[in-house]
N, C-alpha and C. Protein backbone atom coordinates (compact mmCIF):
# COMPACT_ATOMS: atom_id res chain seq x y z
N UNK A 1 59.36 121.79 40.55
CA UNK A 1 58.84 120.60 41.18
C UNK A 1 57.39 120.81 41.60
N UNK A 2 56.43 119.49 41.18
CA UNK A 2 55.09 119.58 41.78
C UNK A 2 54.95 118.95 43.19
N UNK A 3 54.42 119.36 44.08
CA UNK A 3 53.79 118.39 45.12
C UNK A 3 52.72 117.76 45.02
N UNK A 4 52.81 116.36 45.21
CA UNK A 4 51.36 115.78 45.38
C UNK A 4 50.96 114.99 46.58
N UNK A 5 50.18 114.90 46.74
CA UNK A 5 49.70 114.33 48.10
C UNK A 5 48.99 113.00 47.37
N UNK A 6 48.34 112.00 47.92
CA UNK A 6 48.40 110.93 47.55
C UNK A 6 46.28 110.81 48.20
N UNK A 7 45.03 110.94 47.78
CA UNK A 7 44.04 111.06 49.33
C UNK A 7 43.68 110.17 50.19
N UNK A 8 44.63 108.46 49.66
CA UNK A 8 44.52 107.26 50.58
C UNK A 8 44.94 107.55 52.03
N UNK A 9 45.47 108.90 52.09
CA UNK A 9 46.34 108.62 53.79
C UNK A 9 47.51 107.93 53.51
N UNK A 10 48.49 107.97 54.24
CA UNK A 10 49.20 107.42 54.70
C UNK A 10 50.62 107.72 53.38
N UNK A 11 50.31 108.03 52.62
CA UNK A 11 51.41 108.09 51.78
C UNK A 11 51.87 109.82 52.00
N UNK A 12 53.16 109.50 52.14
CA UNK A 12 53.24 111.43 52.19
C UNK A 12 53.60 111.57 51.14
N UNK A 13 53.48 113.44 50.81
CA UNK A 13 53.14 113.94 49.98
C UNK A 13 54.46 113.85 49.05
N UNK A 14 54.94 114.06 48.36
CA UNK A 14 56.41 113.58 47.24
C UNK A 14 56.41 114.44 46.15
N UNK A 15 57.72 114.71 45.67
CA UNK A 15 58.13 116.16 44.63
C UNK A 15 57.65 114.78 43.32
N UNK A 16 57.64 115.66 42.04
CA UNK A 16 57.08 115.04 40.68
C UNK A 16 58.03 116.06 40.28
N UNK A 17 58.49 115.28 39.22
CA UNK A 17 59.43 116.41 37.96
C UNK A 17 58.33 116.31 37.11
N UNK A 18 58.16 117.65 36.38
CA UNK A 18 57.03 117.60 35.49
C UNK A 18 57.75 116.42 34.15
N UNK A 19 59.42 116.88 34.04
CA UNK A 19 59.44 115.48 32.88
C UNK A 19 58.95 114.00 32.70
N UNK A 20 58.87 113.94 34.35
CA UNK A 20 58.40 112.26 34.50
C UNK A 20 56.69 112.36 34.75
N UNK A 21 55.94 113.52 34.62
CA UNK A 21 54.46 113.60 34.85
C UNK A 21 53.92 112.50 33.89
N UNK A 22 54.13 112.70 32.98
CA UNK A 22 53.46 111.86 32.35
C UNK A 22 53.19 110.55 32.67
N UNK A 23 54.55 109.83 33.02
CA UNK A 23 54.70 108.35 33.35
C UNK A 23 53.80 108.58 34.86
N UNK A 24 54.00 109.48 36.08
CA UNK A 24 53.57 109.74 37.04
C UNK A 24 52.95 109.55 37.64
N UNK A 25 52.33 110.55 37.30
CA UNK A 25 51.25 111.50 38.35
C UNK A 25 50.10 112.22 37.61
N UNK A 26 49.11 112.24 36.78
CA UNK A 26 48.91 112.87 35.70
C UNK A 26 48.34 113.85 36.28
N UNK A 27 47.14 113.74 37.74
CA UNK A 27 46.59 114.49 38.38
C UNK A 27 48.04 116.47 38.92
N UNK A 28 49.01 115.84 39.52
CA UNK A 28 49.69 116.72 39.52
C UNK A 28 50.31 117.49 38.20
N UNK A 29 50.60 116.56 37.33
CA UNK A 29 50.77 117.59 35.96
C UNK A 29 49.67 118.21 35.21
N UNK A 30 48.70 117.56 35.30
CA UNK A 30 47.49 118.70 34.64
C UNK A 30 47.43 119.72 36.41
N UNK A 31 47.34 120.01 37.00
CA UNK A 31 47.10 120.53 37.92
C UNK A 31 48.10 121.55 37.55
N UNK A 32 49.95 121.46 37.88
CA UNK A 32 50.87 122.25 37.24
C UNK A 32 50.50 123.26 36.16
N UNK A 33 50.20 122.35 34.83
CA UNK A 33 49.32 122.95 33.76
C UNK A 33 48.75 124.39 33.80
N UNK A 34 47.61 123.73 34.84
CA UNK A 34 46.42 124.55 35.05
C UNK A 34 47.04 125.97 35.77
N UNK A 35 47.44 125.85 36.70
CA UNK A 35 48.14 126.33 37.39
C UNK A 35 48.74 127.50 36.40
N UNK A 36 49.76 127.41 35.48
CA UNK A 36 50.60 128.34 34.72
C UNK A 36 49.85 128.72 34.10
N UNK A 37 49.02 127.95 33.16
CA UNK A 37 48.25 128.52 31.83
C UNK A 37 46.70 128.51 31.42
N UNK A 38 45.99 128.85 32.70
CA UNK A 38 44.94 128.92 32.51
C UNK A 38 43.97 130.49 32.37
N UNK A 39 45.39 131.41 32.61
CA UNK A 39 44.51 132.41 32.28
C UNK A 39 45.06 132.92 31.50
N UNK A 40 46.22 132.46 30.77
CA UNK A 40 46.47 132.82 29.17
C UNK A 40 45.69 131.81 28.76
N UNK A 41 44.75 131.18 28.54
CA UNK A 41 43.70 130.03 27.54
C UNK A 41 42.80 130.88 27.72
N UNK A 42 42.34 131.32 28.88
CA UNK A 42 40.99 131.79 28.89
C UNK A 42 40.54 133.26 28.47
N UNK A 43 41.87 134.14 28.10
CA UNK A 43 42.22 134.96 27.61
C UNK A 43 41.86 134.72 25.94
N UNK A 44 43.04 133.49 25.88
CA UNK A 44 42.41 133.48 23.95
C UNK A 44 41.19 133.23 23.78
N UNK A 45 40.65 132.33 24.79
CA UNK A 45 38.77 132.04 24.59
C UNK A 45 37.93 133.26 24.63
N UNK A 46 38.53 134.21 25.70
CA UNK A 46 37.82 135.20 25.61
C UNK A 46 37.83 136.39 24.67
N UNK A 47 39.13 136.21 24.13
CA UNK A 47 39.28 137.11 22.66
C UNK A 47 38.51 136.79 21.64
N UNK A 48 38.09 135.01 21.66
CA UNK A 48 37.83 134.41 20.72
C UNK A 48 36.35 134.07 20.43
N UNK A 49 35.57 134.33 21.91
CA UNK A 49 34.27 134.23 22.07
C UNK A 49 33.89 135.21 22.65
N UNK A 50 34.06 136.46 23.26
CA UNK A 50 33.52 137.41 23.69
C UNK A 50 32.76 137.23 24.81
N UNK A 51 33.13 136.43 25.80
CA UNK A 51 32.19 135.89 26.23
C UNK A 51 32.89 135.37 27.53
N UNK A 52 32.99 136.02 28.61
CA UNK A 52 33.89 135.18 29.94
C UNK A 52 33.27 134.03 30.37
N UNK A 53 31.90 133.78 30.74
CA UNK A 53 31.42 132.86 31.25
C UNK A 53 31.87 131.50 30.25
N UNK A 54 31.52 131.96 28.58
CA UNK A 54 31.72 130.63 27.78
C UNK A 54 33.37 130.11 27.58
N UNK A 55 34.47 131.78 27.49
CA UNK A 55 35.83 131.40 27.99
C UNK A 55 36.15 130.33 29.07
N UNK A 56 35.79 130.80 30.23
CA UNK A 56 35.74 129.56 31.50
C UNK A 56 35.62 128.40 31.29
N UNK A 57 34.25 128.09 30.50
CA UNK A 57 33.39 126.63 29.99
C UNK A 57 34.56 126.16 29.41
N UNK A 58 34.98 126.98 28.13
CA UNK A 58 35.93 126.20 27.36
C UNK A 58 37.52 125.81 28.04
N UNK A 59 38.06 126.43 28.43
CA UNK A 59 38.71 126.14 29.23
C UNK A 59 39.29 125.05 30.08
N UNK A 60 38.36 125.40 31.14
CA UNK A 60 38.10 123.68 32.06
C UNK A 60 37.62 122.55 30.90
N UNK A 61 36.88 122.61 30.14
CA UNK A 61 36.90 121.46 29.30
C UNK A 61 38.21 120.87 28.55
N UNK A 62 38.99 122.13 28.19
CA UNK A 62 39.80 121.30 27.42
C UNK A 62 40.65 120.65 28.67
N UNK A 63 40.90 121.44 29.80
CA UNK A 63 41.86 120.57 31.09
C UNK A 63 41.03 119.42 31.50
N UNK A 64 39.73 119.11 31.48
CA UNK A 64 39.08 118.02 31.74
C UNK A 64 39.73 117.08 30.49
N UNK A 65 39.35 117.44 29.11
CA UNK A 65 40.35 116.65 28.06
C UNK A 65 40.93 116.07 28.11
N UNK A 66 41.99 116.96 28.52
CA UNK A 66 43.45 116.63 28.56
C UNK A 66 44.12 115.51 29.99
N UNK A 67 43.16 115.66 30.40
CA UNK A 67 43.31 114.96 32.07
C UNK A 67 42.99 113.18 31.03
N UNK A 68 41.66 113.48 30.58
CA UNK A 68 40.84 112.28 30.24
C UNK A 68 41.71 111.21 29.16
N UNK A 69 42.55 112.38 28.20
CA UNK A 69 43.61 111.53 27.21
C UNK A 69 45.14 111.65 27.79
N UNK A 70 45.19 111.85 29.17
CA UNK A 70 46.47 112.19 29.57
C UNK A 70 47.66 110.64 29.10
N UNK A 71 46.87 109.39 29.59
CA UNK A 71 47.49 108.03 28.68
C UNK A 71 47.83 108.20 27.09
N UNK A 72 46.94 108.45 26.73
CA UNK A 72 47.73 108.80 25.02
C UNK A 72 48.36 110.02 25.35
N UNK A 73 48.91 110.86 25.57
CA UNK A 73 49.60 111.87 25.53
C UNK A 73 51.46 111.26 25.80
N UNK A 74 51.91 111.53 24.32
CA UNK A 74 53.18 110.74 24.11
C UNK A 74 54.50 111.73 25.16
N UNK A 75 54.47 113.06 25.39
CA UNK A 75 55.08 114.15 26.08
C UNK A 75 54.57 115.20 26.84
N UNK A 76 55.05 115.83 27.80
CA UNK A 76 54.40 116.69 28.57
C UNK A 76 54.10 117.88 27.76
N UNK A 77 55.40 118.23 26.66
CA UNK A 77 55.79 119.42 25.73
C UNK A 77 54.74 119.37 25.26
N UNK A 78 54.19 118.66 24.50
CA UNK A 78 52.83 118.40 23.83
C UNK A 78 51.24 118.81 24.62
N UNK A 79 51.63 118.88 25.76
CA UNK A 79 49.94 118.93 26.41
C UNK A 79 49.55 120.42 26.36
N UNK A 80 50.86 121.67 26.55
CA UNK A 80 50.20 122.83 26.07
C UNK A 80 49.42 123.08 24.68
N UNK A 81 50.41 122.89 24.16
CA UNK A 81 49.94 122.35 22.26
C UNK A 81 48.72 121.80 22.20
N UNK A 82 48.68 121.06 23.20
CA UNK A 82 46.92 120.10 22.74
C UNK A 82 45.97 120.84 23.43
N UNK A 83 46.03 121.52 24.67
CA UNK A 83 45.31 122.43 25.35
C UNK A 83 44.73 123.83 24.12
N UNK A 84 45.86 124.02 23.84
CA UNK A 84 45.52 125.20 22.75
C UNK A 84 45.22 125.10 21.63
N UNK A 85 45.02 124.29 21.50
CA UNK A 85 44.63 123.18 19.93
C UNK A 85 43.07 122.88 20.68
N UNK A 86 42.70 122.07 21.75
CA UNK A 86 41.52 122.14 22.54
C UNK A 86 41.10 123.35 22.47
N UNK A 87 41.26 124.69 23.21
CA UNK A 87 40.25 126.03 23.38
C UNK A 87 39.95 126.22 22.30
N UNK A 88 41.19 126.09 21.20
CA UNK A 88 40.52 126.88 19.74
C UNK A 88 39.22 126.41 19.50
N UNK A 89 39.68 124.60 19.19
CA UNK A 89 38.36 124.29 18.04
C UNK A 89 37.05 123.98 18.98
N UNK A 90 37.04 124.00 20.98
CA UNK A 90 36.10 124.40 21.46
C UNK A 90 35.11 125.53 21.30
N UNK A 91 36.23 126.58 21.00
CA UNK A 91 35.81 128.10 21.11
C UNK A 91 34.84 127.73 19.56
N UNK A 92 35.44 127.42 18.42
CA UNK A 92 34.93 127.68 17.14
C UNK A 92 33.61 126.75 17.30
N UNK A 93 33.54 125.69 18.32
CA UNK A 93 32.33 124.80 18.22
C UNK A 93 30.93 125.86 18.65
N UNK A 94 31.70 126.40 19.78
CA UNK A 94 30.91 127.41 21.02
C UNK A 94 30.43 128.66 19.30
N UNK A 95 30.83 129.24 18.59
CA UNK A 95 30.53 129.98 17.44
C UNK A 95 30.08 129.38 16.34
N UNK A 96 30.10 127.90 16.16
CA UNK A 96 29.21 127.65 15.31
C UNK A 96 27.87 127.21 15.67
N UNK A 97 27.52 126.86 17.27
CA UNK A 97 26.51 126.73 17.55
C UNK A 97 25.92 128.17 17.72
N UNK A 98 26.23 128.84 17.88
CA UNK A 98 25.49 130.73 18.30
C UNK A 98 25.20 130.88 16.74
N UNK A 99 25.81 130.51 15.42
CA UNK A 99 26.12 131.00 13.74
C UNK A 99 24.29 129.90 13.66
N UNK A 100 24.42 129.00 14.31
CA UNK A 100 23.01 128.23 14.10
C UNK A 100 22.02 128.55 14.67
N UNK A 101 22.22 128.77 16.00
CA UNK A 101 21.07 129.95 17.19
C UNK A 101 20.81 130.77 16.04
N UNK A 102 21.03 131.79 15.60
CA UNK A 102 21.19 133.10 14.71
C UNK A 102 20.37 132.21 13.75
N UNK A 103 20.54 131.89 13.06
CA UNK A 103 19.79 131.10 12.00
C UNK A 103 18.31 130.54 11.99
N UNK A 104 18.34 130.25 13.28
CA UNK A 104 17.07 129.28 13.91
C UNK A 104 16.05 130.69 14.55
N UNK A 105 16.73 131.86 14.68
CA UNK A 105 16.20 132.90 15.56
C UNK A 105 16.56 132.96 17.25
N UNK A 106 17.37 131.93 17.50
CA UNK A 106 17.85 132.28 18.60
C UNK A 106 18.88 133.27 18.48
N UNK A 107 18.51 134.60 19.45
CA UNK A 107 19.77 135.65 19.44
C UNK A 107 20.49 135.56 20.76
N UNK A 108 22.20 135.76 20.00
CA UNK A 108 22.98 135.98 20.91
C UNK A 108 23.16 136.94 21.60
N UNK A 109 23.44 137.20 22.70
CA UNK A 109 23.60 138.70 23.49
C UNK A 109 24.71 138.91 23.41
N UNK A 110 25.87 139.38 23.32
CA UNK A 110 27.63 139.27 23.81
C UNK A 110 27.06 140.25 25.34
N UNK A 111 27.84 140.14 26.28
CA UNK A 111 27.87 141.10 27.15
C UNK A 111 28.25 142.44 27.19
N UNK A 112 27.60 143.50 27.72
CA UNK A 112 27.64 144.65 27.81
C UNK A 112 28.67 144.85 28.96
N UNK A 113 29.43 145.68 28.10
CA UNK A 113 30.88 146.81 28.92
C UNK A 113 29.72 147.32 30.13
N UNK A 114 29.82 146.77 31.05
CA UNK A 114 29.93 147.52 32.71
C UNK A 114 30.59 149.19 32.67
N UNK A 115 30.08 149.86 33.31
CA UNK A 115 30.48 151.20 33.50
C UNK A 115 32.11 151.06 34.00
N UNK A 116 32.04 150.09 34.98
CA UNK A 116 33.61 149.63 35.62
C UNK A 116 34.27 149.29 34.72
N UNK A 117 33.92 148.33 34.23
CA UNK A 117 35.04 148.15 32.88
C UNK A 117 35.35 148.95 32.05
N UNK A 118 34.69 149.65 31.30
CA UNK A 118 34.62 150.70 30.33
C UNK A 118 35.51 151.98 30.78
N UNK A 119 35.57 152.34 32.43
CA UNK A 119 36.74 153.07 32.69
C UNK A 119 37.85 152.22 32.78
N UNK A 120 38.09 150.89 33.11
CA UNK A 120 39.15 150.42 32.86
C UNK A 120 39.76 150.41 32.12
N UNK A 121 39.22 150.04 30.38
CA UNK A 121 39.63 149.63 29.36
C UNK A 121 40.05 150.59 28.65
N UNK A 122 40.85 150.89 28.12
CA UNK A 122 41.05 152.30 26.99
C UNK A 122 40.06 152.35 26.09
N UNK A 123 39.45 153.56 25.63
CA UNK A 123 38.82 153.62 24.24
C UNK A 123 39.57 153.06 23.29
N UNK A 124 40.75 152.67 22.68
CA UNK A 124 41.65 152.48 21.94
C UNK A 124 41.33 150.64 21.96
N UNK A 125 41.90 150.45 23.07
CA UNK A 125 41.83 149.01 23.07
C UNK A 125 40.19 148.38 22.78
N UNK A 126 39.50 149.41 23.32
CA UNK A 126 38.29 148.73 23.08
C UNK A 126 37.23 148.66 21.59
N UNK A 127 38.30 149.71 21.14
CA UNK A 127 38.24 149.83 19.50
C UNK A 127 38.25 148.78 18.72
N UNK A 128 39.66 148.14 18.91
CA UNK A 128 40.67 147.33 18.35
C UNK A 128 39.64 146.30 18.55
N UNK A 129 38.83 145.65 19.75
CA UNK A 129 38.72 144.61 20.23
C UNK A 129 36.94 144.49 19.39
N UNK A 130 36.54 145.30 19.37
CA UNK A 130 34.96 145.71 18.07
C UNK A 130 35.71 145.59 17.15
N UNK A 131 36.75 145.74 16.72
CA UNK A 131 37.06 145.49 15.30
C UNK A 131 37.48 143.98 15.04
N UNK A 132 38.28 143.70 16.00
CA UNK A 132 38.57 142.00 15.77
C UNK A 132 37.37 141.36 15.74
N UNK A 133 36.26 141.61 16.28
CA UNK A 133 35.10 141.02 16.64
C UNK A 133 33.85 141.24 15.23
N UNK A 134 34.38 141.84 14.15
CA UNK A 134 34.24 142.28 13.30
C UNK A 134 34.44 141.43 12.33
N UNK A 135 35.89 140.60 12.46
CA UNK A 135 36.63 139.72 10.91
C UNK A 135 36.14 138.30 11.40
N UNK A 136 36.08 137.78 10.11
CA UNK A 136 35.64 136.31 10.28
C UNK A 136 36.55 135.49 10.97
N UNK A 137 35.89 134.38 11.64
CA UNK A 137 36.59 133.68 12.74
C UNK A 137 37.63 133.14 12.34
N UNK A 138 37.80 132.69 11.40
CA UNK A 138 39.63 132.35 10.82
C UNK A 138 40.84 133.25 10.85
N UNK A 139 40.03 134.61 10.21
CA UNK A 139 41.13 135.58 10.98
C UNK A 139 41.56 136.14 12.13
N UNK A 140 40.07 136.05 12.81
CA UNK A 140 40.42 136.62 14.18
C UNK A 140 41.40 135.92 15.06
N UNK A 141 41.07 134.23 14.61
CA UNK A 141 41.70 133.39 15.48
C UNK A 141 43.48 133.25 14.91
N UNK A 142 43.63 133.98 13.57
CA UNK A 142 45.03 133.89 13.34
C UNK A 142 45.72 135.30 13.93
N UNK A 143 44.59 136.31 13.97
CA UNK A 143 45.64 137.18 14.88
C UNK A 143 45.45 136.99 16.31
N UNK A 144 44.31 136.62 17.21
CA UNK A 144 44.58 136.51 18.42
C UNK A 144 45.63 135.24 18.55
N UNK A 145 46.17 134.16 18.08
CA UNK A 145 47.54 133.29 18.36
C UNK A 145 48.63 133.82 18.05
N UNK A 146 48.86 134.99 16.96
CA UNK A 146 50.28 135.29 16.05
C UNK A 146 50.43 136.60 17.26
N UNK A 147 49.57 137.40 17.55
CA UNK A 147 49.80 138.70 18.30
C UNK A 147 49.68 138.65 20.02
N UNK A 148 48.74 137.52 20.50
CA UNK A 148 48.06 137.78 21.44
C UNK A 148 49.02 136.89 22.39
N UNK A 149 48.89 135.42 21.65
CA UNK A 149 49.98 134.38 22.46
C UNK A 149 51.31 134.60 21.83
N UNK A 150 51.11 135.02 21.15
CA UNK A 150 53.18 134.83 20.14
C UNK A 150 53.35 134.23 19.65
N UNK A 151 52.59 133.22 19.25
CA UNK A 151 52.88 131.56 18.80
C UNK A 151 53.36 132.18 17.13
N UNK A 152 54.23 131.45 16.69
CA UNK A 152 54.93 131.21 15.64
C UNK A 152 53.92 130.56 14.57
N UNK A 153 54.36 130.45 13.11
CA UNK A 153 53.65 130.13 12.16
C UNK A 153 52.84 129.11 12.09
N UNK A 154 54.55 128.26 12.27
CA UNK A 154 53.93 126.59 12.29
C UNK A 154 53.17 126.51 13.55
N UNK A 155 53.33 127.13 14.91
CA UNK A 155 52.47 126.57 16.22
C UNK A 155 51.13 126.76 15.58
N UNK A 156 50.79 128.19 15.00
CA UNK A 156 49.54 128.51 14.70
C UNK A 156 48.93 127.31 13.64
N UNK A 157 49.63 127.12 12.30
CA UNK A 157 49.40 125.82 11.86
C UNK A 157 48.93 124.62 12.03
N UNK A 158 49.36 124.32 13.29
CA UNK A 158 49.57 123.47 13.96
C UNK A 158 48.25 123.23 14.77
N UNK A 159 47.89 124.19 15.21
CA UNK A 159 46.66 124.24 15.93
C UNK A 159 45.89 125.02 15.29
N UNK A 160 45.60 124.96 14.14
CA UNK A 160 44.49 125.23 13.34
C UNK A 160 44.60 124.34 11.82
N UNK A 161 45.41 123.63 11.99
CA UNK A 161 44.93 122.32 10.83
C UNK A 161 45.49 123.23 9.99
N UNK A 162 46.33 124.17 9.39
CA UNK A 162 46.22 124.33 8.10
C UNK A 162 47.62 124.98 7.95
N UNK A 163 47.72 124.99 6.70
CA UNK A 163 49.43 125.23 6.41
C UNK A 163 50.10 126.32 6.58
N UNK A 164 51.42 126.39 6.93
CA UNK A 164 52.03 127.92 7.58
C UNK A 164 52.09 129.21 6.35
N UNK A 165 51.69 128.58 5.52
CA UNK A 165 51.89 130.05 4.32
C UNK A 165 50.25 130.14 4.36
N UNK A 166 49.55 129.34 4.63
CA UNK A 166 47.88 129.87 4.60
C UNK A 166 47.92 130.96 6.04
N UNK A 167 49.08 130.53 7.19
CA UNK A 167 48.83 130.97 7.89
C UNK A 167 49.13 132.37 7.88
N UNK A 168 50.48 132.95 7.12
CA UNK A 168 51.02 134.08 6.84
C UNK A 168 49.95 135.08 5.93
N UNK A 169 49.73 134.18 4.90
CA UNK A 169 48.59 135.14 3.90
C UNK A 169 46.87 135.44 4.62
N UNK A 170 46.26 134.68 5.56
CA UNK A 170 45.38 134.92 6.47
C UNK A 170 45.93 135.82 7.18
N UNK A 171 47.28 136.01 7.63
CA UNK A 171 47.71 137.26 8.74
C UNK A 171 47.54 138.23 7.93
N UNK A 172 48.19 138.53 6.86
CA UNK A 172 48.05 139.49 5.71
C UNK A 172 46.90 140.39 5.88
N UNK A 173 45.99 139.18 5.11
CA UNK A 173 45.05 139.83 5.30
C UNK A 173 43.97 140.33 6.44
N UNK A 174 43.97 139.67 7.27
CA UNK A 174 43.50 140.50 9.03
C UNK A 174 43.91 141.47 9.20
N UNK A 175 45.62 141.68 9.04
CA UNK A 175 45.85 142.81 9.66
C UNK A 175 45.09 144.12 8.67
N UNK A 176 45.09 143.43 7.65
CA UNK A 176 44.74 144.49 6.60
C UNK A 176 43.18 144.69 6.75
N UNK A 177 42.24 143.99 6.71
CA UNK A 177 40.60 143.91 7.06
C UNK A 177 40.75 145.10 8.90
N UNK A 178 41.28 144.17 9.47
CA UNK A 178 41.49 144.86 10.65
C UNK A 178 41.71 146.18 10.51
N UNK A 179 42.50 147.07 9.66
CA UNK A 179 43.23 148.13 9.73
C UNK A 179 42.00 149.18 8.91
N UNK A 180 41.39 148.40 8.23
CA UNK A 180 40.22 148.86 7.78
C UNK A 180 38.87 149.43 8.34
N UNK A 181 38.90 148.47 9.49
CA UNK A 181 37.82 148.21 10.11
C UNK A 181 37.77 149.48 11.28
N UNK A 182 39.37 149.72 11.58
CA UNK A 182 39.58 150.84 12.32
C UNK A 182 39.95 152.18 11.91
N UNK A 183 39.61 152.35 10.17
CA UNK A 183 39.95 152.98 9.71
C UNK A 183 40.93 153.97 9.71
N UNK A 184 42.00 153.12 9.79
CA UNK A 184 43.48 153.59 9.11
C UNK A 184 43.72 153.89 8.14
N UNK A 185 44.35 155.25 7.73
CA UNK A 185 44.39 155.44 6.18
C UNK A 185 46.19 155.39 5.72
N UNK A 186 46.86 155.33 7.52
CA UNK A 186 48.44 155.38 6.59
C UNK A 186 49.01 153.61 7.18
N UNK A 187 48.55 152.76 6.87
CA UNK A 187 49.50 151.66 6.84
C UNK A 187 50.88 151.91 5.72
């Protein structure tokens, strides 16, 4: 159950089933939303852009989105789906404008590992994460959804426009570019 408060005064505050959010309350169900899954989004943004500050950006935009088309939104089931369907093709907008910076001579910086972080992080993981940063953005973005969120074929499909056996043979090959990249010699 959500609580919402009402800011006219005078109305007290009242439980929301997220099933009836939609018809609702939309403010308390994107809020709910936000609430559960905003730092698994900003996680894939940040796998996906290297970049926390532009993770954040994308983020709150797509919950601004999703707030803004909350009337067309036919189910609640659906608004994660559209959220994550939002960060992606934000994130890929956020990389094709830096792919044009680069072009034009504007250079990108990615941020530099902090001494703090860098003891945080394993050498290992931080391997892995130069190497994803390595494969072209179609793959990266099919293994950070298939490995990172769990999402299934068709979800990944689904939120990347394209068909679940493109999605399997793109995994294919990532893991394989990937495995390269970290030079593995016994797959």
């Amino acid at each position: 159950m959500i609580t919402s408060s009402r800011p006219e005064g005078g109305t007290p505050a009242r439980a929301v089933d997220p099933d009836d959010a939609v018809e609702t309350d939309p403010y308390a169900a994107v809020g709910s939303l936000y609430s559960e899954h905003r730092l698994e989004l900003t996680r894939l943004a940040l796998l996906l852009l290297d970049d926390r500050r532009g993770a954040e950006d994308v983020v709150q935009d797509a919950f601004v989105g999703l707030l803004r088309n909350w009337p067309r939104l036919r189910a609640q089931e659906s608004a994660l789906a559209y959220l994550r369907a939002s960060v992606v093709n934000r994130a890929r907008s956020q990389l094709r404008r830096r792919a044009v910076a680069r072009r034009v001579g504007v250079r990108y910086e990615p941020p530099v590992w902090s001494a703090e972080a860098a003891a945080l992080v394993g050498e290992e993981r931080r391997a892995v994460l130069e190497a994803l940063r390595g494969l072209p953005p179609r793959r990266r973005l099919v293994l950070v959804l298939r490995y990172y969120l769990n999402l299934s074929d068709d979800e990944i499909a689904q939120a990347l426009g394209i068909a679940p056996a493109t999605v399997r043979s793109t995994a294919t090959r990532a893991v394989r570019a990937l495995g390269d990249l970290l030079g593995e010699e016994d797959r």
